[in-house]
N, C-alpha and C. Protein backbone atom coordinates (compact mmCIF):
# COMPACT_ATOMS: atom_id res chain seq x y z
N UNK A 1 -26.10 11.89 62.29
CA UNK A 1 -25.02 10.95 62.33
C UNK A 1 -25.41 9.60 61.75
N UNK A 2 -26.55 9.70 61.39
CA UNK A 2 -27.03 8.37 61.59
C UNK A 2 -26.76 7.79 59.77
N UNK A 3 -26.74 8.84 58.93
CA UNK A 3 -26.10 8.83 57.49
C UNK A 3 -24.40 8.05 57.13
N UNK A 4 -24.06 8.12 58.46
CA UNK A 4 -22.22 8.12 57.99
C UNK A 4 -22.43 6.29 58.00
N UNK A 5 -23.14 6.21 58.99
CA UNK A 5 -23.13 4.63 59.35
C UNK A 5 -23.87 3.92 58.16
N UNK A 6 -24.86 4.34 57.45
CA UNK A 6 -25.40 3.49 56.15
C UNK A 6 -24.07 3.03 55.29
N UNK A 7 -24.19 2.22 55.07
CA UNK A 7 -23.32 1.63 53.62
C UNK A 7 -24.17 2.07 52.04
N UNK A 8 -23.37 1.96 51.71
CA UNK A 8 -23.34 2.80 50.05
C UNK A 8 -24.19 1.64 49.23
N UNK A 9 -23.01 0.64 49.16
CA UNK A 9 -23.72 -0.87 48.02
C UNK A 9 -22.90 -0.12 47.13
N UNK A 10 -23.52 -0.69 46.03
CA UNK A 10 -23.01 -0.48 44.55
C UNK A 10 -23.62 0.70 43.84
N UNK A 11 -24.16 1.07 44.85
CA UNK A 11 -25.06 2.89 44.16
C UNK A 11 -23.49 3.55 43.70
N UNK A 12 -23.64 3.89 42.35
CA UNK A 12 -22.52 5.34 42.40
C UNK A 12 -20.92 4.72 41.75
N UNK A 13 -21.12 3.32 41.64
CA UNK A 13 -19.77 3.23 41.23
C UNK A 13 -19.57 2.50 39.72
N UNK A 14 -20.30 3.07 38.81
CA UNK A 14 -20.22 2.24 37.17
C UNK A 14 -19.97 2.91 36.51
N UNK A 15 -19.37 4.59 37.08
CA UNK A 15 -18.31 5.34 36.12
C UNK A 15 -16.85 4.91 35.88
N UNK A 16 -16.56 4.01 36.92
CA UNK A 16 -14.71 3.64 36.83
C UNK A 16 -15.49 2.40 35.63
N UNK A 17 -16.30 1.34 35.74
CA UNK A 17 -16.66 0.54 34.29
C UNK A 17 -16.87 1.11 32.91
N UNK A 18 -17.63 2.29 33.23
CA UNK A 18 -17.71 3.13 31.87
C UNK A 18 -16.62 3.58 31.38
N UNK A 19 -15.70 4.20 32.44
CA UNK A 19 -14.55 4.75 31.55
C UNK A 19 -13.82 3.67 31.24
N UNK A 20 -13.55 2.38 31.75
CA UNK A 20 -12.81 1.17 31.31
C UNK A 20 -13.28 0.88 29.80
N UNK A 21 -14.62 0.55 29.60
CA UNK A 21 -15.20 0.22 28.09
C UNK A 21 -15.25 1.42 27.51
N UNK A 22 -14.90 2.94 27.89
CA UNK A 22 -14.64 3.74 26.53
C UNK A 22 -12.99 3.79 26.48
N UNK A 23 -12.49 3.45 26.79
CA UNK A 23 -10.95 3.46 26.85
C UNK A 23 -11.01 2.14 25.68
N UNK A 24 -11.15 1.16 26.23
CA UNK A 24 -11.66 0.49 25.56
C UNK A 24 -12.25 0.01 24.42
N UNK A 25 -13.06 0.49 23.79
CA UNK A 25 -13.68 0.86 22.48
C UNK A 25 -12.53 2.11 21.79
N UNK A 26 -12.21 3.05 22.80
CA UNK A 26 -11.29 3.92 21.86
C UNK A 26 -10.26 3.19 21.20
N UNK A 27 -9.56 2.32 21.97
CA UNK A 27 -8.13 1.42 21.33
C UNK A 27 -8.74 0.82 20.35
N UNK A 28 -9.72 -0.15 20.33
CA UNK A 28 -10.58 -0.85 19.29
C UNK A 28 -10.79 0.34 17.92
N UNK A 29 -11.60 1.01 17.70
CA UNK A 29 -11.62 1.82 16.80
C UNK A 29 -9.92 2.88 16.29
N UNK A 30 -8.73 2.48 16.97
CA UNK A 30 -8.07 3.39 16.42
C UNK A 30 -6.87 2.38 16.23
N UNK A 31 -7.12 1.16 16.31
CA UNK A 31 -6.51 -0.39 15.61
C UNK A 31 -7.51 -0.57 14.64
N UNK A 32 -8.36 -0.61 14.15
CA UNK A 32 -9.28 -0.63 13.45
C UNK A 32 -8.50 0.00 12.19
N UNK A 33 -9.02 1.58 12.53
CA UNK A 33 -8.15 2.53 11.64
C UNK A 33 -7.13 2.65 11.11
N UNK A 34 -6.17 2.10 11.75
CA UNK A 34 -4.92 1.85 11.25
C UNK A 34 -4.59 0.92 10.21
N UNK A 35 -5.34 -0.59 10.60
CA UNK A 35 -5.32 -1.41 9.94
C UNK A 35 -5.85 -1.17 8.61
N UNK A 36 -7.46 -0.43 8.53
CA UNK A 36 -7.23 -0.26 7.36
C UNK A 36 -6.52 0.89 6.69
N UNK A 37 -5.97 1.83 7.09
CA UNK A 37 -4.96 2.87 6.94
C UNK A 37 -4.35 1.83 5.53
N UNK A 38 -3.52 0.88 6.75
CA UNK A 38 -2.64 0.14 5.77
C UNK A 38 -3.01 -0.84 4.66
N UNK A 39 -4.33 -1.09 4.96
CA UNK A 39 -5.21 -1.88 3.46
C UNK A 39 -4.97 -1.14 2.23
N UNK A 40 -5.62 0.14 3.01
CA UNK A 40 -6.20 1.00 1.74
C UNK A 40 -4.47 1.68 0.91
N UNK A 41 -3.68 1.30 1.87
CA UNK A 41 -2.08 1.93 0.89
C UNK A 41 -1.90 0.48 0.47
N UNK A 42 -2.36 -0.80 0.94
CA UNK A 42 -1.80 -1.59 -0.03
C UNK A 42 -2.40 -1.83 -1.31
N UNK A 43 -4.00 -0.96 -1.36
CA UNK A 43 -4.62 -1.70 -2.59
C UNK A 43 -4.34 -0.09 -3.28
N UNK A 44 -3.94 1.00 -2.96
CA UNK A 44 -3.24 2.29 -3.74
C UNK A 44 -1.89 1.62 -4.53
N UNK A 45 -1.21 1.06 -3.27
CA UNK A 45 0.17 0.50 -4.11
C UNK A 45 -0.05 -0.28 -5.13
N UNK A 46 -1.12 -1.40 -5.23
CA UNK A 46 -1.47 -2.50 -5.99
C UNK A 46 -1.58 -2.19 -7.35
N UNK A 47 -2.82 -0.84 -6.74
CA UNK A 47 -3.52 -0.37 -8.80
C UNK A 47 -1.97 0.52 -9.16
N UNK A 48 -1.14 1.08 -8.39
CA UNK A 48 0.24 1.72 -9.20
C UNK A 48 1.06 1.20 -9.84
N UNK A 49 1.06 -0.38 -8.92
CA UNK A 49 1.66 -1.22 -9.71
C UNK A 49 1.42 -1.72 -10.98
N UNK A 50 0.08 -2.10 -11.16
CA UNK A 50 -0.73 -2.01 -12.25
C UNK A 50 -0.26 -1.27 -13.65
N UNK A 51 -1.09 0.16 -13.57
CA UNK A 51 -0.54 1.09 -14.04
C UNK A 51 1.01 1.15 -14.32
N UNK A 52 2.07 0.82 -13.22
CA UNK A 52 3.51 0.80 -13.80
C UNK A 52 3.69 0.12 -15.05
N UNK A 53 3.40 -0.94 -14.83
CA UNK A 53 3.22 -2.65 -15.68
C UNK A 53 2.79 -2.28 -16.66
N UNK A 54 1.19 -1.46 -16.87
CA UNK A 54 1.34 -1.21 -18.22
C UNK A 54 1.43 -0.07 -19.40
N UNK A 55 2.21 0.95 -18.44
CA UNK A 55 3.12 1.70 -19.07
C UNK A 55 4.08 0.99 -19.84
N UNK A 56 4.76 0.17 -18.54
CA UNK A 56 6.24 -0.58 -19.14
C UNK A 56 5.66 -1.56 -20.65
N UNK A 57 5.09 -1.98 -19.87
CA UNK A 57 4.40 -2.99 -21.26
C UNK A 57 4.08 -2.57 -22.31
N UNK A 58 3.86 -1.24 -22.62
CA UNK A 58 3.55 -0.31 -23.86
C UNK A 58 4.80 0.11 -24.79
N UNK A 59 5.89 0.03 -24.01
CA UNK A 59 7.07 0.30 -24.17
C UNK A 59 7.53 -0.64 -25.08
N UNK A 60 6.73 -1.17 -25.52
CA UNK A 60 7.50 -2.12 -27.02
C UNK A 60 8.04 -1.57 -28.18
N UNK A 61 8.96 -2.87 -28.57
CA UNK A 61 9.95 -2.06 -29.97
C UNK A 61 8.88 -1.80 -31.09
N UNK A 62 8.25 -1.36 -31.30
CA UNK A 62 7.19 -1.41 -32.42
C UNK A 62 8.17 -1.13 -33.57
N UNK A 63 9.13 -0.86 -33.68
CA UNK A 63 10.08 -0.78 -34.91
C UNK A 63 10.07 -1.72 -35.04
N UNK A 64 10.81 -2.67 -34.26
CA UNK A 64 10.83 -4.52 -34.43
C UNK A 64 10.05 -5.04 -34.55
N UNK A 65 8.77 -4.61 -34.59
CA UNK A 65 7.15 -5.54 -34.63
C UNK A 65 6.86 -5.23 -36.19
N UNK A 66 7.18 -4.21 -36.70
CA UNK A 66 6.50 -3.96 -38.03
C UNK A 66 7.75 -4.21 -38.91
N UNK A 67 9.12 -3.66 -38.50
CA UNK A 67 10.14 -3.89 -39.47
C UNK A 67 11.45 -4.98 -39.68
N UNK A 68 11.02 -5.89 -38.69
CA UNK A 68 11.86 -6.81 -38.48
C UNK A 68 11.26 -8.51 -39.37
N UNK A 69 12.46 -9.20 -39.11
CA UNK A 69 11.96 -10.06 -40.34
C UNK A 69 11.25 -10.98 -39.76
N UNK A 70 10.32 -11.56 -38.15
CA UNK A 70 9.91 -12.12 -37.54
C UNK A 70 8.90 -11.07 -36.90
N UNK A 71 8.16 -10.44 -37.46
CA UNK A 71 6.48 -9.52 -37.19
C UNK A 71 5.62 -10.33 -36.11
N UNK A 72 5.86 -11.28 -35.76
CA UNK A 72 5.76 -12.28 -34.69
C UNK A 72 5.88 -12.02 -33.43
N UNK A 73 7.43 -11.56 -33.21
CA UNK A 73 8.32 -11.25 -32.45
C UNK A 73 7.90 -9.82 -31.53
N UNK A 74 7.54 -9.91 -30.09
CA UNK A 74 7.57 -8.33 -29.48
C UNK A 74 8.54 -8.30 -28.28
N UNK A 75 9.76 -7.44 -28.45
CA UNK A 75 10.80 -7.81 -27.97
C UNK A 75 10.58 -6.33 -26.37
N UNK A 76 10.71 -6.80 -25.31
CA UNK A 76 10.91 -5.96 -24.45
C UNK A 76 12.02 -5.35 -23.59
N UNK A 77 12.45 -4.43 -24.08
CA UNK A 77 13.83 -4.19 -23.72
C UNK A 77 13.69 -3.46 -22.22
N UNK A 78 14.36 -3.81 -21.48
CA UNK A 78 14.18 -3.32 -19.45
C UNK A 78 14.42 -2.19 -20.02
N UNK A 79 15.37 -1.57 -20.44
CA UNK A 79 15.71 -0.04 -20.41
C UNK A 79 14.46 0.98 -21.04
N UNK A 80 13.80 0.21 -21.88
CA UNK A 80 13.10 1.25 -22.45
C UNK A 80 11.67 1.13 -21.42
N UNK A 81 11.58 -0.26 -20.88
CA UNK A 81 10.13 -0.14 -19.60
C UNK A 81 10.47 0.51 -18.50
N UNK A 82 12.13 0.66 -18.09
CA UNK A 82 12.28 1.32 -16.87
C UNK A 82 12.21 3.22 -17.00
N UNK A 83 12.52 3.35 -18.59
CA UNK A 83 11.95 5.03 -19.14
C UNK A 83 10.33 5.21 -18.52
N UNK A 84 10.03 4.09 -19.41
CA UNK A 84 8.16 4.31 -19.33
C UNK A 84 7.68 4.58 -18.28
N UNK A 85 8.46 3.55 -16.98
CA UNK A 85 7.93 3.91 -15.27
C UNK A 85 8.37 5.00 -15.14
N UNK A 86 9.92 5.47 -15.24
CA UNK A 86 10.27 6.55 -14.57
C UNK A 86 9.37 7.95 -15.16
N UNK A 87 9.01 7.76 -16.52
CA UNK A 87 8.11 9.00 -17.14
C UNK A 87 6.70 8.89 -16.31
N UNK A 88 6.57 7.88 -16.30
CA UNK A 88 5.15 7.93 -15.69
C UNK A 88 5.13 8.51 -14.07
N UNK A 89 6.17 7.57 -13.52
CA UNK A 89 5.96 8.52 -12.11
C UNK A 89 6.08 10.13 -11.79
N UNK A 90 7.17 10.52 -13.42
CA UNK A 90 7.34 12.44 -12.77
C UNK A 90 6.09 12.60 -13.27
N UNK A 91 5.20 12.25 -14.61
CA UNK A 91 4.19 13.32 -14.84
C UNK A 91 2.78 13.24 -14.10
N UNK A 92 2.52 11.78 -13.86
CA UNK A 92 1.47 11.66 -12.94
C UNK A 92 1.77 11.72 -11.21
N UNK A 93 2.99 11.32 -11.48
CA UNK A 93 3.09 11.63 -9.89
C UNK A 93 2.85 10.11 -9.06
N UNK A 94 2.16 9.86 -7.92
CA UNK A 94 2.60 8.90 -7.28
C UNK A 94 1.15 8.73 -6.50
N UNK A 95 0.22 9.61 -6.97
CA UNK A 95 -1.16 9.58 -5.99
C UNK A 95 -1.12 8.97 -4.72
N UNK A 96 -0.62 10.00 -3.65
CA UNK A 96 -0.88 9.96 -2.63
C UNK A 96 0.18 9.16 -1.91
N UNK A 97 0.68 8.14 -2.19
CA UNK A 97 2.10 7.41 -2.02
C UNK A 97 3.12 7.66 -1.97
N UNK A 98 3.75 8.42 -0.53
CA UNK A 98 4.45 9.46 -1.13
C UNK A 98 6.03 8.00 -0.35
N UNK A 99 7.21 8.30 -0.90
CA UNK A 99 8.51 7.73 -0.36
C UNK A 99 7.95 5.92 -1.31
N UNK A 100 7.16 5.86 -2.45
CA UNK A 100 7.42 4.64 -3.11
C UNK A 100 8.66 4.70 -4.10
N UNK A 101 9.47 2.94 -4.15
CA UNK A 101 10.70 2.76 -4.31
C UNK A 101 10.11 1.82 -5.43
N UNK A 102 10.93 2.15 -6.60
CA UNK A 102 11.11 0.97 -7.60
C UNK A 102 11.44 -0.03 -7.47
N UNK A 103 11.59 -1.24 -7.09
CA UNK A 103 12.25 -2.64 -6.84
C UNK A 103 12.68 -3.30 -8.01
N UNK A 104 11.89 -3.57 -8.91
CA UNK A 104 12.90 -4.16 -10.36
C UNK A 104 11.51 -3.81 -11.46
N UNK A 105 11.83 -3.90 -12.58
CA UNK A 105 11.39 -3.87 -14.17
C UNK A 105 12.18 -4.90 -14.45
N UNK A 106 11.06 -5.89 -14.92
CA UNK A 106 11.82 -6.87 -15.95
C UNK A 106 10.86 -7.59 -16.94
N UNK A 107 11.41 -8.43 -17.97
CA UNK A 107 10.73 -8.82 -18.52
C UNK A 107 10.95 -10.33 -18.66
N UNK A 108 9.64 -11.01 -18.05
CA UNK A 108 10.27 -12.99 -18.06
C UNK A 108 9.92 -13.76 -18.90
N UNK A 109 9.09 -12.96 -20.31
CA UNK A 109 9.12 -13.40 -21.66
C UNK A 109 9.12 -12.56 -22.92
N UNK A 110 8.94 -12.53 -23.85
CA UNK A 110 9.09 -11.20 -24.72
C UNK A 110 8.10 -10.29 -24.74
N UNK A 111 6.40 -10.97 -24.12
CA UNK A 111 5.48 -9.32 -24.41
C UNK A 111 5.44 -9.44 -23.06
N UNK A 112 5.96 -9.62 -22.13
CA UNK A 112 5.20 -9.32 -20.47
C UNK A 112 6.05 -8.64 -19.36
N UNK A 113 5.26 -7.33 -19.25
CA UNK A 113 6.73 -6.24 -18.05
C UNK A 113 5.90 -6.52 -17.18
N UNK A 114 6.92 -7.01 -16.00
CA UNK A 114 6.46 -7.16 -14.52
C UNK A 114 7.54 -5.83 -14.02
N UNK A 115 6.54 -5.24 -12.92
CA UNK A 115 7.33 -4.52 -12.47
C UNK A 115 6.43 -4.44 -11.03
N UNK A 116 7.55 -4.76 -9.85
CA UNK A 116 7.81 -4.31 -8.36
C UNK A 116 7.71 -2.62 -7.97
N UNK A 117 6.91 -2.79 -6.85
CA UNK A 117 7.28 -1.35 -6.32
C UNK A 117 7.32 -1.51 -4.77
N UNK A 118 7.69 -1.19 -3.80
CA UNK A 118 7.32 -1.10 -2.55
C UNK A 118 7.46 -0.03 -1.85
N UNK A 119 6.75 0.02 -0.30
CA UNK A 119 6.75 1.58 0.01
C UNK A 119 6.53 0.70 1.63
N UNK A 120 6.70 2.08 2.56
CA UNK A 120 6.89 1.47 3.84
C UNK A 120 5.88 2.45 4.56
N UNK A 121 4.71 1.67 5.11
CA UNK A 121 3.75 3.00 5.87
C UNK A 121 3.81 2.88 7.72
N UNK A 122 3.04 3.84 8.56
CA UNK A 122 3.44 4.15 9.24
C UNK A 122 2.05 3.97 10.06
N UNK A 123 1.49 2.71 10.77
CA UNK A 123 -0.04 2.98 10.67
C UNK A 123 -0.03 3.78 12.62
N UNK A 124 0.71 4.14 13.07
CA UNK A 124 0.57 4.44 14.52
C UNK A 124 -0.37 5.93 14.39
N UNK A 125 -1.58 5.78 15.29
CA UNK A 125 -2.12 6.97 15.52
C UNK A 125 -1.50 7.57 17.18
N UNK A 126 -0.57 7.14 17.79
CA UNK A 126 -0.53 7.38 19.55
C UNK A 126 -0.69 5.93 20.12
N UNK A 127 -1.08 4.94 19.42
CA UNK A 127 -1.67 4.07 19.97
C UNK A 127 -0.62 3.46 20.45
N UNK A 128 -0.35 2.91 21.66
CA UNK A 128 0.69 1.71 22.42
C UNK A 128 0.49 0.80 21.78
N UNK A 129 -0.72 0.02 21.48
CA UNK A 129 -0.98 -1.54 20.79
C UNK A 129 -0.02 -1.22 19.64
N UNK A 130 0.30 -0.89 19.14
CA UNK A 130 0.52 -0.48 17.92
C UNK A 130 1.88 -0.40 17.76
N UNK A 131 2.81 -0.65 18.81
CA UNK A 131 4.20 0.05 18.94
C UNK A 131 4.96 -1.29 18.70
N UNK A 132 4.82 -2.22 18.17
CA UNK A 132 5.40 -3.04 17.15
C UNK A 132 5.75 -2.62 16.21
N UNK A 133 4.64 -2.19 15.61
CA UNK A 133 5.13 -1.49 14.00
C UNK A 133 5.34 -0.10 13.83
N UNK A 134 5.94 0.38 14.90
CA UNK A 134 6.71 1.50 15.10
C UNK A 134 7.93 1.95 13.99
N UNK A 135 8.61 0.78 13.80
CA UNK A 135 9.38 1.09 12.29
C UNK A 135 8.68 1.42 10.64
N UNK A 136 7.49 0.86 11.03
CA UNK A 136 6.48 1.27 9.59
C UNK A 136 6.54 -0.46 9.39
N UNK A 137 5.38 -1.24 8.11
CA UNK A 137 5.87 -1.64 7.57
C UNK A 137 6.08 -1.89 5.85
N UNK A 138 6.12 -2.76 5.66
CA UNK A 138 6.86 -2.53 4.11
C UNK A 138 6.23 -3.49 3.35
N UNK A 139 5.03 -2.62 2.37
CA UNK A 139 4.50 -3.21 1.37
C UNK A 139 4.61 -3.18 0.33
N UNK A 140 5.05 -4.37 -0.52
CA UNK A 140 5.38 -4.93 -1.92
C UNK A 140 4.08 -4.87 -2.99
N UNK A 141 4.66 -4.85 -4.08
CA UNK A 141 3.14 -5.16 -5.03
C UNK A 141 3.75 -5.22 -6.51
N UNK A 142 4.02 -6.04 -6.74
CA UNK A 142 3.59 -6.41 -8.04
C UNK A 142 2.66 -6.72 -9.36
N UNK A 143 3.21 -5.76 -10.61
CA UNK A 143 1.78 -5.83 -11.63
C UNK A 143 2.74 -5.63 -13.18
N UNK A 144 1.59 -6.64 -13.44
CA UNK A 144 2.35 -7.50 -15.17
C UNK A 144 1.22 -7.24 -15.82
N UNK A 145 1.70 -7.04 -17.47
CA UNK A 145 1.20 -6.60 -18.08
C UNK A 145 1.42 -7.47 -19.43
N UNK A 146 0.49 -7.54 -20.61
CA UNK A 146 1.25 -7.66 -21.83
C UNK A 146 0.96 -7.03 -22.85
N UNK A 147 1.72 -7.14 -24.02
CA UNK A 147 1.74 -6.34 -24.97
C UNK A 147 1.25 -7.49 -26.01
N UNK A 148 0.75 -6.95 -27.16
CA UNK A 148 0.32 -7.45 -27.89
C UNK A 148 0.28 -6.63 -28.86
């Protein structure tokens, strides 16, 4: 009998602490992950944008560059840079980016296609911290190019 009456102390109880700091460290590493989840689609979106830009930008009148009476002149017409993106996205495809949206093709001097794209990602692994951005969110990227 003489066992029941000892007191314990603190012998025996730094499994409820352990599981607190791996609970703990788990949320940490899977905010971590996410975050860069969403880095790494913004710097995918970035170089596509890129690449859009200078597709579009290739898209010059070269008829008008060699046969026009100002050889000076490199004229960029939206319709023919918004061909160049749209060709480029069916044959290469979209690497890995899947639901990206065109936002505009334009041109804001005669050799330079800027062109927008954005796409909306989804960084939740289960995580509660995380249930803010439960709607996804929505990354932009813009990339200019010129022709010469």
């Amino acid at each position: 009998m003489n066992w029941l009456r000892r007191s314990r102390g603190d012998e025996g109880t730094i499994g409820i602490l352990t599981l607190g700091f791996t609970v703990l460290a788990l949320m940490l590493i899977l905010v971590v992950s996410a975050a860069t989840a969403v880095h790494m689609s913004r710097l995918r979106l970035t170089h596509l944008a890129d690449e859009l830009a200078q597709d579009a930008a290739d898209a010059v009148d070269t008829g008008g560059y060699f046969d026009g009476p100002d050889a000076a002149s490199l004229d960029l017409a939206t319709a023919a840079m918004t061909d160049a993106v749209q060709r480029h996205v069916e044959v290469r495809g979209v690497d890995r980016l899947e639901g990206v949206r065109l936002v505009s093709v334009e041109a804001p001097d005669q050799s330079t296609a800027r062109v927008t794209i954005e796409v909306t990602v989804y960084p939740l692994f289960g995580v509660e911290a995380l249930m803010p951005f439960a709607d996804g969110i929505t990354l932009r990227a813009t990339g200019e190019s010129r022709s010469f």
